[in-house]
N, C-alpha and C. Protein backbone atom coordinates (compact mmCIF):
# COMPACT_ATOMS: atom_id res chain seq x y z
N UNK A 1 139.90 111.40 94.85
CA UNK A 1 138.58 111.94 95.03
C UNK A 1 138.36 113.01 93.96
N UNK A 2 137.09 112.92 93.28
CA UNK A 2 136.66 113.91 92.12
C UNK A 2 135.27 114.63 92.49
N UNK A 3 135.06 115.62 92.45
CA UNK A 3 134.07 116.16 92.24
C UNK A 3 133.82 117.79 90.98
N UNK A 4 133.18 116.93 90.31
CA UNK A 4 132.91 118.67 88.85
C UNK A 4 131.75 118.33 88.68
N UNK A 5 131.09 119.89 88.15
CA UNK A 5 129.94 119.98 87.83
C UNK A 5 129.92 119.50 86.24
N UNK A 6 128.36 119.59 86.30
CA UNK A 6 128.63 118.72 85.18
C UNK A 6 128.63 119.49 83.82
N UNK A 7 128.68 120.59 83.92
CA UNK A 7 129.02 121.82 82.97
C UNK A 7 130.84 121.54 82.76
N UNK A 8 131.42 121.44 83.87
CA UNK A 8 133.13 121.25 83.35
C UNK A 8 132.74 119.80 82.99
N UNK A 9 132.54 118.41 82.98
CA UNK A 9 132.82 117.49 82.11
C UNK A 9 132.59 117.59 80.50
N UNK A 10 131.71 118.53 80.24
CA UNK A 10 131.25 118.86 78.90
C UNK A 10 133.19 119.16 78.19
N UNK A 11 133.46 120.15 79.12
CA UNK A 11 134.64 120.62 78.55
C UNK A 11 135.94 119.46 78.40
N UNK A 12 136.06 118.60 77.51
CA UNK A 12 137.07 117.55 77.62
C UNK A 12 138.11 118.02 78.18
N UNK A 13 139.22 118.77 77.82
CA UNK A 13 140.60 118.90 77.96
C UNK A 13 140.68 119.00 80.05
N UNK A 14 139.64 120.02 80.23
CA UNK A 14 139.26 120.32 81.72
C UNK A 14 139.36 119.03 82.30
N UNK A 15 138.27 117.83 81.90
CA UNK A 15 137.67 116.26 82.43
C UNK A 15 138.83 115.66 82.52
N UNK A 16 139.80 115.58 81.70
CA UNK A 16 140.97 114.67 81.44
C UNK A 16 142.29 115.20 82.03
N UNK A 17 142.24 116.42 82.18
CA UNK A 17 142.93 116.77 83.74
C UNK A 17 142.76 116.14 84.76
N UNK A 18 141.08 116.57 85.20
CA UNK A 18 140.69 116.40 86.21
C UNK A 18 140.98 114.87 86.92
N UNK A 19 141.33 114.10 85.67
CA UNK A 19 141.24 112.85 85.53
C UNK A 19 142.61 112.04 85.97
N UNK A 20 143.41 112.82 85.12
CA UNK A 20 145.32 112.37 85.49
C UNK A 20 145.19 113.17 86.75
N UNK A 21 144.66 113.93 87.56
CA UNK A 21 144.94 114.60 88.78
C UNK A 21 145.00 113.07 89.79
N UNK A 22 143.07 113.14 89.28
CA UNK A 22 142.71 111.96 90.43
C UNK A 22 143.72 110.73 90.22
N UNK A 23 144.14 110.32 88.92
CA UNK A 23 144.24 108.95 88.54
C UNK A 23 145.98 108.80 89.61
N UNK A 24 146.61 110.35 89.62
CA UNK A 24 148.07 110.26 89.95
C UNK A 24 147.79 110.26 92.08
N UNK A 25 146.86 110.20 92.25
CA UNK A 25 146.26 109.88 93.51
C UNK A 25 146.03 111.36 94.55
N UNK A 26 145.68 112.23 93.60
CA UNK A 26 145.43 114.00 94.10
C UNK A 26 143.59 114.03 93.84
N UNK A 27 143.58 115.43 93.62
CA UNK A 27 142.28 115.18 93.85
C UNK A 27 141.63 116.28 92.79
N UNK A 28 140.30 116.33 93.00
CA UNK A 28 140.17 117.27 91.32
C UNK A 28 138.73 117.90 92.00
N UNK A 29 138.23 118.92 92.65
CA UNK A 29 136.95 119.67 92.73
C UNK A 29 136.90 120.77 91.79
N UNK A 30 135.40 120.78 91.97
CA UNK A 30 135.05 122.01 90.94
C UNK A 30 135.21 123.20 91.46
N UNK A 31 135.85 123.98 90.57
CA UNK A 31 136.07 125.47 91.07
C UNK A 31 134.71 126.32 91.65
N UNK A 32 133.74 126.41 91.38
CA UNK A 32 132.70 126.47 91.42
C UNK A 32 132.09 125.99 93.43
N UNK A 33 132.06 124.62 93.45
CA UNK A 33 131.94 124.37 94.14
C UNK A 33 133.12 124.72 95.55
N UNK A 34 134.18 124.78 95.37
CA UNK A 34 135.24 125.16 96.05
C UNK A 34 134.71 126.88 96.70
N UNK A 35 134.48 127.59 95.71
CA UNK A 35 134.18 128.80 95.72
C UNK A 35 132.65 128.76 96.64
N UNK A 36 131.49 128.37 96.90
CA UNK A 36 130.87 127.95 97.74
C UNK A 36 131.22 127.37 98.52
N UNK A 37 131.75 126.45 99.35
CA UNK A 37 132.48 126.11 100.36
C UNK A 37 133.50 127.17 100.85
N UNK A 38 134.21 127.34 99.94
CA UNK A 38 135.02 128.93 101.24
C UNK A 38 134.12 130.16 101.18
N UNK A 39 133.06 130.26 100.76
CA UNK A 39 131.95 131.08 101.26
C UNK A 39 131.95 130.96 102.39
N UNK A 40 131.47 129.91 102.73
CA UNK A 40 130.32 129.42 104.01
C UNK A 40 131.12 129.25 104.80
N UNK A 41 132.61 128.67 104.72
CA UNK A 41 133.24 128.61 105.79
C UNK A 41 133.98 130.11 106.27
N UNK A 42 134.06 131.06 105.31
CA UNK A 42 134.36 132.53 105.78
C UNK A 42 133.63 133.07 106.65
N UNK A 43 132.36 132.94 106.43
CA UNK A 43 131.26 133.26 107.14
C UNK A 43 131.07 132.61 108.32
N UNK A 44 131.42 131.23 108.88
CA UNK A 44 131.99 130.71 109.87
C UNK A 44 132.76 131.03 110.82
N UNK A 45 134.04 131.77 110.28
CA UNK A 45 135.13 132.45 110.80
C UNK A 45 136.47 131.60 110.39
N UNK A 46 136.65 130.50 110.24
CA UNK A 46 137.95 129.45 110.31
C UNK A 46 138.75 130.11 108.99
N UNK A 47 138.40 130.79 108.24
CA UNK A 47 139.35 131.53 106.73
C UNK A 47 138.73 133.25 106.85
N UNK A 48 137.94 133.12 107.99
CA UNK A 48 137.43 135.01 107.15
C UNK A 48 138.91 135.73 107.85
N UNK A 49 139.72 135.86 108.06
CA UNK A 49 141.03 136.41 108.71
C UNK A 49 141.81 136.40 107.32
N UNK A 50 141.54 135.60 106.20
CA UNK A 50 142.55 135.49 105.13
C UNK A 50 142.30 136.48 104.26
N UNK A 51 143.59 137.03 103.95
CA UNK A 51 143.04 137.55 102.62
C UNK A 51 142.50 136.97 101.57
N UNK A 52 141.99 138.02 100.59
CA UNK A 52 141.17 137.84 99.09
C UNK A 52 142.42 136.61 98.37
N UNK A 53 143.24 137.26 98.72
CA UNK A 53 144.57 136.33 97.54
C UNK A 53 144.62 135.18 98.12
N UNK A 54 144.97 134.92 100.07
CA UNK A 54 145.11 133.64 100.57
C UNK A 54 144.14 132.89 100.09
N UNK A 55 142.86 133.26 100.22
CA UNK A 55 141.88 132.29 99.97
C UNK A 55 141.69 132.01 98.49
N UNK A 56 141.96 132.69 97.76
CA UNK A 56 141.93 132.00 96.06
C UNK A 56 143.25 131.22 96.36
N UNK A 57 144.49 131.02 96.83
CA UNK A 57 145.64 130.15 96.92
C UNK A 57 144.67 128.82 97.47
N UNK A 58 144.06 129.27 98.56
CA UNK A 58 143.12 128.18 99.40
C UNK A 58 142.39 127.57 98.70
N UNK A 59 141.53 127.71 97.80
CA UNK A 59 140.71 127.20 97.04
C UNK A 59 141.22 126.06 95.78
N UNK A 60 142.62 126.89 95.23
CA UNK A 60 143.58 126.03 94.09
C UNK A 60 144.23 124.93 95.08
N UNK A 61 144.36 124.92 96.59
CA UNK A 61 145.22 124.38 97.46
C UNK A 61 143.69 122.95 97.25
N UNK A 62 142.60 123.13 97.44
CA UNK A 62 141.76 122.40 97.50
C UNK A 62 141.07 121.54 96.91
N UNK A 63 141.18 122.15 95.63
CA UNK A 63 141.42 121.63 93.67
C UNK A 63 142.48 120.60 93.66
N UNK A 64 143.53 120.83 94.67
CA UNK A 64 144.90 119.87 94.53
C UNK A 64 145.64 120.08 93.83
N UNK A 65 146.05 121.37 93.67
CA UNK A 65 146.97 121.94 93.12
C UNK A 65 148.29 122.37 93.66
N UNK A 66 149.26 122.11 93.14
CA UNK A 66 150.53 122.22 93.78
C UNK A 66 151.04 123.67 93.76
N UNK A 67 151.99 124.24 94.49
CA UNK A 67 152.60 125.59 94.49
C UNK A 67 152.36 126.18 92.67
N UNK A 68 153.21 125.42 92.56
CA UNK A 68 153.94 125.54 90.97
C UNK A 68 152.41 125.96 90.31
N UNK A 69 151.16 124.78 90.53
CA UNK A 69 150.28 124.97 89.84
C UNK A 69 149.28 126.56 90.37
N UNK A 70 149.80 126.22 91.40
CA UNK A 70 148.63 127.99 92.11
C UNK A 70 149.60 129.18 91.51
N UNK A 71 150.78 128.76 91.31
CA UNK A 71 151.35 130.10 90.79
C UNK A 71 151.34 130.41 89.29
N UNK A 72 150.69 129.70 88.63
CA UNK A 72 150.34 129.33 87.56
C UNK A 72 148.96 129.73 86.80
N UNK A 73 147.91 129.68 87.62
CA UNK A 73 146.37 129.92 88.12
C UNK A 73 146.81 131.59 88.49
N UNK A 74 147.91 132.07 89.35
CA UNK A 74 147.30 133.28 89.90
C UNK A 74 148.11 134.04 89.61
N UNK A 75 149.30 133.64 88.36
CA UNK A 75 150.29 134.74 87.96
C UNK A 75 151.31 135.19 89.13
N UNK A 76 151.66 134.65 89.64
CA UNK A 76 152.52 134.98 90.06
C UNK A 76 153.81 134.08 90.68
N UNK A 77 154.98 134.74 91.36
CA UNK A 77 156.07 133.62 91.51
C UNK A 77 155.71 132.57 92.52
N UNK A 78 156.74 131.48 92.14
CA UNK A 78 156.51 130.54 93.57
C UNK A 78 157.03 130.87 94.62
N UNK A 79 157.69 131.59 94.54
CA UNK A 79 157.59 132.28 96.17
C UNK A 79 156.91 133.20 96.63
N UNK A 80 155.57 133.99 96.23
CA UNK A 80 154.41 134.31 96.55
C UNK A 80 154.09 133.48 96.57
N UNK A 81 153.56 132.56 96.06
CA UNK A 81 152.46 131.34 96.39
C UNK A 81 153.24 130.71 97.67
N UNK A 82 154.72 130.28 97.54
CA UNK A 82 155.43 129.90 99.56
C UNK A 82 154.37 130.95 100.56
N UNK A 83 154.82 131.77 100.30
CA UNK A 83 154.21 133.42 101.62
C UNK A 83 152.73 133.39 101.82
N UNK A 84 152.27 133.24 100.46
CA UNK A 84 150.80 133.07 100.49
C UNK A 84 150.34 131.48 101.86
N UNK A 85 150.77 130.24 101.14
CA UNK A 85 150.66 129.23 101.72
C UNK A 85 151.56 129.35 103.55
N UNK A 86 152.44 129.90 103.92
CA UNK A 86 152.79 130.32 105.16
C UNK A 86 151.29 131.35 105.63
N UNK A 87 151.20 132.36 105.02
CA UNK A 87 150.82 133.02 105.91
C UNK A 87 149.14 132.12 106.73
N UNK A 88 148.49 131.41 105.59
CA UNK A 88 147.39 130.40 105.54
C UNK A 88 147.91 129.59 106.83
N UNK A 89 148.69 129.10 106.92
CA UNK A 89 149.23 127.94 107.75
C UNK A 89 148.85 129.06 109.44
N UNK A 90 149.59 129.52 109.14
CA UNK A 90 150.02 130.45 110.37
C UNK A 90 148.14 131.12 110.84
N UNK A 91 147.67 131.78 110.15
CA UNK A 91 146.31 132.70 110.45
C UNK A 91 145.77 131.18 110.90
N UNK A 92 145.37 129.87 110.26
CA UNK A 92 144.68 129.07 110.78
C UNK A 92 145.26 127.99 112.16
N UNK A 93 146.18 128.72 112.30
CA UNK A 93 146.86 127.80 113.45
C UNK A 93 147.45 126.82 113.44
N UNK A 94 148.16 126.56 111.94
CA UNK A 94 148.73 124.95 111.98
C UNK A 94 150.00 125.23 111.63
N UNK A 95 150.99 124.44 112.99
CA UNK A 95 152.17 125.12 113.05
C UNK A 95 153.07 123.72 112.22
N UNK A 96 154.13 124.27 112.29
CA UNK A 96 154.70 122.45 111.46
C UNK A 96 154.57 121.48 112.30
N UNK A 97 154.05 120.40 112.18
CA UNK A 97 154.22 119.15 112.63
C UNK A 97 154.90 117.71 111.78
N UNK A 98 155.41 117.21 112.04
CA UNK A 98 155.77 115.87 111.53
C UNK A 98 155.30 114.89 110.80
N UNK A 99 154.16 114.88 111.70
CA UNK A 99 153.20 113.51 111.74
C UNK A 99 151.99 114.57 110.84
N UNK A 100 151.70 115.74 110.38
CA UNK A 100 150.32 116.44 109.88
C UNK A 100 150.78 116.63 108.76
N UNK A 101 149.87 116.65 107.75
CA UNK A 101 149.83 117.43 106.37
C UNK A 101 149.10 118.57 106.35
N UNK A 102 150.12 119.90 106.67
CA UNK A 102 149.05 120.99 107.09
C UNK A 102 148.28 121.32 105.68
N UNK A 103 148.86 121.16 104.17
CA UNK A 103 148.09 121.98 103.49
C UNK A 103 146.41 121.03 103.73
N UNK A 104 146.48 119.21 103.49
CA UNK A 104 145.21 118.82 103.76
C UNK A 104 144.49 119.51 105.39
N UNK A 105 145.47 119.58 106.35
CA UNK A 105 144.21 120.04 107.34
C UNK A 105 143.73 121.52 106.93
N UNK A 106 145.06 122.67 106.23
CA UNK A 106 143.95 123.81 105.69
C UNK A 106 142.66 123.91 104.84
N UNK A 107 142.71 122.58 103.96
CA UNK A 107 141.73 122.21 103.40
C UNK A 107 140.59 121.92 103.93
N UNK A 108 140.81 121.06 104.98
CA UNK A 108 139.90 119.92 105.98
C UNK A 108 139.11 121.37 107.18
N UNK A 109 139.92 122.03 107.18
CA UNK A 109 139.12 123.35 107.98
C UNK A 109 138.10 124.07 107.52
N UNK A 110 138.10 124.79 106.06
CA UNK A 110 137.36 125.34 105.75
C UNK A 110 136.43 124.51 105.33
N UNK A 111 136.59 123.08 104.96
CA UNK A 111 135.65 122.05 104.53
C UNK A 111 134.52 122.20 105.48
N UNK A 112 135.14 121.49 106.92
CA UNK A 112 134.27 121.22 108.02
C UNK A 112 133.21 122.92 108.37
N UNK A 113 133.47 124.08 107.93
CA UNK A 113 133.51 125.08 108.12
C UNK A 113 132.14 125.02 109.00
């Protein structure tokens, strides 16, 4: 699944990311748009409990970005980005399960917001 505005396709190197993201079967939104959606869902309540930092992790988490890549995006180690992504799990209520992919349902929460 892809969604960019059409200001980032202008930017090639950005598009052709966006592109091996989707093509490797992940997913590619616009930062932009991401950033409006955890607006509205803060304002909801389902992420306003997160911090400023969780929710920019939340947003790269939503882009389809992996640890490695949010720690990458936000300067810092991958084990801040682990703590970051725990503490997200935990404030929204999704405890480990087996059968769930909590980072898609943290996604799928603030989506539905």
């Amino acid at each position: 699944m892809g969604y960019l505005l059409k200001d980032r396709v202008a930017d090639v190197a950005e598009f052709v990311a966006a592109l091996e993201r989707v093509a490797a079967g992940g997913t590619a939104l616009d930062p932009e748009v991401v950033r409006m959606l955890m607006r509205a869902s803060a304002q909801s309540g389902g992420v306003a409990s997160l911090t400023a930092r969780e929710r920019e992790a939340l947003a790269l988490m939503a882009e389809g970005r992996s640890n490695a890549g949010i720690a990458t995006a936000l300067v810092v180690s991958p084990g801040a980005v682990e703590k970051h992504v725990a503490a997200i799990f935990g404030k929204l209520g999704l405890p480990p399960a087996g059968s769930d992919n909590r980072r898609v349902l943290a996604v799928l929460r603030y989506l539905d917001g």
